[in-house]
PDB file of N, CA and C in Angstrom:
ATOM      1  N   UNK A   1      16.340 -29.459 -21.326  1.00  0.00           N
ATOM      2  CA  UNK A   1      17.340 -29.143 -20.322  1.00  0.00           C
ATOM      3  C   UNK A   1      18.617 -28.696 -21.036  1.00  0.00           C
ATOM      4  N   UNK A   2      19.235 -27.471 -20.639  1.00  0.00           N
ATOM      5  CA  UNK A   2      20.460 -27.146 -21.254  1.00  0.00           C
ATOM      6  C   UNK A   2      21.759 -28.016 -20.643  1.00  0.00           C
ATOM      7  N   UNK A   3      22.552 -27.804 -21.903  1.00  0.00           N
ATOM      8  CA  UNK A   3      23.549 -28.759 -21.676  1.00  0.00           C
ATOM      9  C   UNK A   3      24.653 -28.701 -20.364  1.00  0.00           C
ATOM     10  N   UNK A   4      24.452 -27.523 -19.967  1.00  0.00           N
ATOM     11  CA  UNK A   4      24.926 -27.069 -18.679  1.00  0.00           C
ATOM     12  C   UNK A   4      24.649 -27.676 -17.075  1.00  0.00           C
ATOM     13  N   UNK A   5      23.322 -28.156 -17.352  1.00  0.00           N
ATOM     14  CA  UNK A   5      21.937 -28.307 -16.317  1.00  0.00           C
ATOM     15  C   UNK A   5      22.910 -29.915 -16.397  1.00  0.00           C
ATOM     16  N   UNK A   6      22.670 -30.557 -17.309  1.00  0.00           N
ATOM     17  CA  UNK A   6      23.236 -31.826 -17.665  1.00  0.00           C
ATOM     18  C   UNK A   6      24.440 -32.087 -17.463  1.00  0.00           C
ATOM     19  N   UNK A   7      25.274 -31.565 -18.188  1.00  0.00           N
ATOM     20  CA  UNK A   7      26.636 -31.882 -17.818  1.00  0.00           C
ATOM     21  C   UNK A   7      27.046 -31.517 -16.008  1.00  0.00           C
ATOM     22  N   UNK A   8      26.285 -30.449 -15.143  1.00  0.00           N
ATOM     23  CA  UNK A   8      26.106 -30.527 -13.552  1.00  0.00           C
ATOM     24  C   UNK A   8      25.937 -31.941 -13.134  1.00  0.00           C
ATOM     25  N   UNK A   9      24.680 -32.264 -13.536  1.00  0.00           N
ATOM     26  CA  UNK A   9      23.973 -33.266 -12.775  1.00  0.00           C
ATOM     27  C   UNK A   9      24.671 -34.884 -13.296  1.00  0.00           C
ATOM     28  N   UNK A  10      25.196 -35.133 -14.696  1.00  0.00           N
ATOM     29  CA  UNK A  10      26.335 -35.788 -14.710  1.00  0.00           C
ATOM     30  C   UNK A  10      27.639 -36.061 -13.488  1.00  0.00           C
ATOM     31  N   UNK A  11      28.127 -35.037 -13.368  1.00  0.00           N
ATOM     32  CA  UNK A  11      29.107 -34.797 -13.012  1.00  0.00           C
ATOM     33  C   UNK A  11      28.948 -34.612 -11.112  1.00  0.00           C
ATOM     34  N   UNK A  12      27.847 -34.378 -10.880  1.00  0.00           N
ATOM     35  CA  UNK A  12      27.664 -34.812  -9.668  1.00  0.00           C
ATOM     36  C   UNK A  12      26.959 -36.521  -9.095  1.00  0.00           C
ATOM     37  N   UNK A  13      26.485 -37.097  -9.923  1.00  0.00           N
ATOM     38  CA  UNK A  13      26.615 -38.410 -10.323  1.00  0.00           C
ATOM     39  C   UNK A  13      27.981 -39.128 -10.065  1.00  0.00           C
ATOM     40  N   UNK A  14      28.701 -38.600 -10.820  1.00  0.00           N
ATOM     41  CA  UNK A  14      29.777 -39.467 -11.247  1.00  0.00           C
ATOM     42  C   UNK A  14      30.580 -38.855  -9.756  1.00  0.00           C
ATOM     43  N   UNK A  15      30.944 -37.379  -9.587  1.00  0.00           N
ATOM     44  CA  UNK A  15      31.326 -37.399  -8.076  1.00  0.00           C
ATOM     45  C   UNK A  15      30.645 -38.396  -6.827  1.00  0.00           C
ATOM     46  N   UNK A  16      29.808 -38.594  -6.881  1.00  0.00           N
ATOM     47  CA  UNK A  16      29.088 -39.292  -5.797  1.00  0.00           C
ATOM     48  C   UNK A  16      29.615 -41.164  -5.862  1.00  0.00           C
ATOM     49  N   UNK A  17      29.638 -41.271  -7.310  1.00  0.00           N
ATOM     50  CA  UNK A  17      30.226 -42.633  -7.426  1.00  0.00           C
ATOM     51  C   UNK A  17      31.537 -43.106  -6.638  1.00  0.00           C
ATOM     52  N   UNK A  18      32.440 -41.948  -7.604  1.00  0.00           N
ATOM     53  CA  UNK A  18      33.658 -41.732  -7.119  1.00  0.00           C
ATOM     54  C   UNK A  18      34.298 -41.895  -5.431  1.00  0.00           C
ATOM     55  N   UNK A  19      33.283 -40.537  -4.916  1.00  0.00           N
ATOM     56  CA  UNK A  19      33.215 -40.469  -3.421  1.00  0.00           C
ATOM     57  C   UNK A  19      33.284 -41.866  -2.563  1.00  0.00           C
ATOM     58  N   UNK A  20      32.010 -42.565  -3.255  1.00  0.00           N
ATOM     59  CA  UNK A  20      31.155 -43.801  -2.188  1.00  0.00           C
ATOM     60  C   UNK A  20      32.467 -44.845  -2.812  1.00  0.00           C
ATOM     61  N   UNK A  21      33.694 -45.140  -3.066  1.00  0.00           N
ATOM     62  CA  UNK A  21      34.198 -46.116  -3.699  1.00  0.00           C
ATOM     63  C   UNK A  21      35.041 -47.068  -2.159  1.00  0.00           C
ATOM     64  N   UNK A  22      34.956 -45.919  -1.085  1.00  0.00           N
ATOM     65  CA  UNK A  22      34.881 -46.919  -0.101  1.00  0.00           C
ATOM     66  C   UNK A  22      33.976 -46.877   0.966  1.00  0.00           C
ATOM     67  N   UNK A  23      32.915 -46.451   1.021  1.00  0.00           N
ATOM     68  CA  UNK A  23      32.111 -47.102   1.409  1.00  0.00           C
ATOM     69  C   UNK A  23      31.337 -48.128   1.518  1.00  0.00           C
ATOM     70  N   UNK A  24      31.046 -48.385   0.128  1.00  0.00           N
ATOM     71  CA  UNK A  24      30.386 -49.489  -0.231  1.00  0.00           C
ATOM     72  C   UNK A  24      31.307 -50.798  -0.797  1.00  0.00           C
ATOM     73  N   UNK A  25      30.414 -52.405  -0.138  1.00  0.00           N
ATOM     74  CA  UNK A  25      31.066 -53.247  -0.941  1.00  0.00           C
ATOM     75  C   UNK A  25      30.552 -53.955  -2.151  1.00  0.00           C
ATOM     76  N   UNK A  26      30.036 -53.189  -2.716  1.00  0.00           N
ATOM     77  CA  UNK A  26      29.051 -54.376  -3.815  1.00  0.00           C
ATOM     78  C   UNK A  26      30.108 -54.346  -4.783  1.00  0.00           C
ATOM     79  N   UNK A  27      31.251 -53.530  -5.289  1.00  0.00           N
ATOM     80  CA  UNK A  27      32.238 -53.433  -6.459  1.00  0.00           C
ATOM     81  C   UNK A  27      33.375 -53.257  -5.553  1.00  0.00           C
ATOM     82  N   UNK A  28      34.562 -53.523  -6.068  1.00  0.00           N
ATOM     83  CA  UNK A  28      35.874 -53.244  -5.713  1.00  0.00           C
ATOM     84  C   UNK A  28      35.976 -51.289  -5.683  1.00  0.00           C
ATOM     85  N   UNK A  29      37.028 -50.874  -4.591  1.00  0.00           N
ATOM     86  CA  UNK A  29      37.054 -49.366  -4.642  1.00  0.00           C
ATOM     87  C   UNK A  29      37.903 -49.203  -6.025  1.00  0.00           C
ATOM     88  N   UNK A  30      38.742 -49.685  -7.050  1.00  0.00           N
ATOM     89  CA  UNK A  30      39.376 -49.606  -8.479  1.00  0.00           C
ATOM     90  C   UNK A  30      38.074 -49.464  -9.385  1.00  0.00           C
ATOM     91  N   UNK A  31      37.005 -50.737  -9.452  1.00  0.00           N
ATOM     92  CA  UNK A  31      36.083 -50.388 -10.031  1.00  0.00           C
ATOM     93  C   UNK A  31      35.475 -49.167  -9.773  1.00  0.00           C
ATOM     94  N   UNK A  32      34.826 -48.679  -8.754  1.00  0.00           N
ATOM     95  CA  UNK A  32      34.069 -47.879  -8.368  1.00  0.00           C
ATOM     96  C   UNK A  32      35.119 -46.483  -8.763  1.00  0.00           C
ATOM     97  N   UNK A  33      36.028 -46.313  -8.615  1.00  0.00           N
ATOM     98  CA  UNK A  33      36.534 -45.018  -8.912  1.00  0.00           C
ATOM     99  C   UNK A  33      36.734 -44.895 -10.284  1.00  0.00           C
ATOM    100  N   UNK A  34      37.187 -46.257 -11.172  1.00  0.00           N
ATOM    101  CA  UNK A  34      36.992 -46.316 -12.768  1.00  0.00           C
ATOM    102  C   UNK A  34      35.771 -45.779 -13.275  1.00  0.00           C
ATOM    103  N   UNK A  35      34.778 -46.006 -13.281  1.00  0.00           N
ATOM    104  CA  UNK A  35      33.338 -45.977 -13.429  1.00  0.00           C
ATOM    105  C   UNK A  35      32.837 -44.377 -13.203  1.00  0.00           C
ATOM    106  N   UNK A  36      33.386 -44.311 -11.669  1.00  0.00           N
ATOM    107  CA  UNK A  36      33.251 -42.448 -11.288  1.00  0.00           C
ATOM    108  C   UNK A  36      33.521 -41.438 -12.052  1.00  0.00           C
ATOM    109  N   UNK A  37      35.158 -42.268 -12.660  1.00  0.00           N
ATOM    110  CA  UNK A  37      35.819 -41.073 -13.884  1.00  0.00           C
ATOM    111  C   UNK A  37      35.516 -41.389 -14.760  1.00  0.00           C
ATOM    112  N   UNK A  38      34.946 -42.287 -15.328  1.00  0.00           N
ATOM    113  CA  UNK A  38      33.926 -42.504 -16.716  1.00  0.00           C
ATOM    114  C   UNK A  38      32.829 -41.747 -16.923  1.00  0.00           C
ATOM    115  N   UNK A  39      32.442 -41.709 -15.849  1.00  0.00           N
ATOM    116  CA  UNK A  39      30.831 -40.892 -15.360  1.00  0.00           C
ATOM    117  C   UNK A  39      31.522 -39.097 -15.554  1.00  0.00           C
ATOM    118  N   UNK A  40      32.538 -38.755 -15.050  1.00  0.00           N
ATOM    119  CA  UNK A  40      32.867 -37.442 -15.256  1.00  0.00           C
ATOM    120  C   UNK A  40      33.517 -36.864 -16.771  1.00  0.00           C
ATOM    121  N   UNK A  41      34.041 -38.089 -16.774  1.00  0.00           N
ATOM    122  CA  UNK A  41      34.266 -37.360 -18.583  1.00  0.00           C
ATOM    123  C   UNK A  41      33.059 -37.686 -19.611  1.00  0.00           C
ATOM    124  N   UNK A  42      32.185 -38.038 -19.152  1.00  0.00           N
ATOM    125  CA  UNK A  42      30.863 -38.249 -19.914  1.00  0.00           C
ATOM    126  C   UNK A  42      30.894 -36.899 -19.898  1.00  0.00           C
ATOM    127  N   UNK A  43      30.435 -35.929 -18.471  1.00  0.00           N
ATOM    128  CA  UNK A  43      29.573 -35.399 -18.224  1.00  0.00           C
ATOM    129  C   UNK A  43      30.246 -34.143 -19.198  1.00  0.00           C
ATOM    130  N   UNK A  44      32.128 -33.917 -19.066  1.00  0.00           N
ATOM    131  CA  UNK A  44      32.482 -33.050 -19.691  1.00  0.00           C
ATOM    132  C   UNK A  44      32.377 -33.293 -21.199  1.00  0.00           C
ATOM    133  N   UNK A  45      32.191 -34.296 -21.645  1.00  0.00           N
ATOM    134  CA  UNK A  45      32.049 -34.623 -23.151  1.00  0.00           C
ATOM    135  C   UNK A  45      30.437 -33.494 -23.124  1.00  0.00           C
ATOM    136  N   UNK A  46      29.585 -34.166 -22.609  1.00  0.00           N
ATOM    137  CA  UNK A  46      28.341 -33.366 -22.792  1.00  0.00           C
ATOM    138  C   UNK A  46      28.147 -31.752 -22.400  1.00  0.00           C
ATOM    139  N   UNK A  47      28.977 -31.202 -22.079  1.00  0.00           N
ATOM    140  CA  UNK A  47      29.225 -30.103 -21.436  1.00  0.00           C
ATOM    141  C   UNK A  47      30.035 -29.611 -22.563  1.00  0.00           C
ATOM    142  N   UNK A  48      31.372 -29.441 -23.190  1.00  0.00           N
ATOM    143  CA  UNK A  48      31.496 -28.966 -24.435  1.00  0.00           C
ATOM    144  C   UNK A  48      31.004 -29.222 -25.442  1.00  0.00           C
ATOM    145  N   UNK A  49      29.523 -30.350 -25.607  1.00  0.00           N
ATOM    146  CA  UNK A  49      29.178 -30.405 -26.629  1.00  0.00           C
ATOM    147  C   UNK A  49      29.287 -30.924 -27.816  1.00  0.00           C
ATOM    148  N   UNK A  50      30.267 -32.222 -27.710  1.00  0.00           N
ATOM    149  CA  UNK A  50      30.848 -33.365 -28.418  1.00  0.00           C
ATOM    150  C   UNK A  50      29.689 -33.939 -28.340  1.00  0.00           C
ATOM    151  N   UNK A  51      29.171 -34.805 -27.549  1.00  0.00           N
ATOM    152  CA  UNK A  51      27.851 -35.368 -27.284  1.00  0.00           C
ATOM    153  C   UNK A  51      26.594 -34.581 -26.713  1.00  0.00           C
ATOM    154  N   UNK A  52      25.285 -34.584 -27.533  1.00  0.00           N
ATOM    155  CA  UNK A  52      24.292 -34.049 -26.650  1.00  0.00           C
ATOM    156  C   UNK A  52      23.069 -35.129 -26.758  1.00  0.00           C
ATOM    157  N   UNK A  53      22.161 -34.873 -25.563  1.00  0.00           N
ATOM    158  CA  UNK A  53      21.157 -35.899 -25.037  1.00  0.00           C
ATOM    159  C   UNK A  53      20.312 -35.395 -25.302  1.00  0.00           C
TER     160      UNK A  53
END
């Protein structure tokens, strides 16, 4: 999978986290949006190519 394909599907991950941070109660909405933007700078780390999978 190119790193492109990946860093997408990251990054729509981590949007979806982000999104659901009040919907759901299993985590606090601080956690859940921490975690979201963790999940998105993963995805851009893997997307310029600092990290690859």
């Amino acid at each position: 999978m190119s790193p492109n394909v990946s860093a997408l599907l990251i990054g729509l991950v981590g949007a979806v986290i982000t999104l659901s941070a009040y919907s759901q109660t299993l985590v606090s909405p601080t956690q859940c949006v921490t975690v979201g933007l963790l999940v998105l700078i993963f995805g851009l780390l893997v997307k310029e190519g600092l990290i690859s999978l």
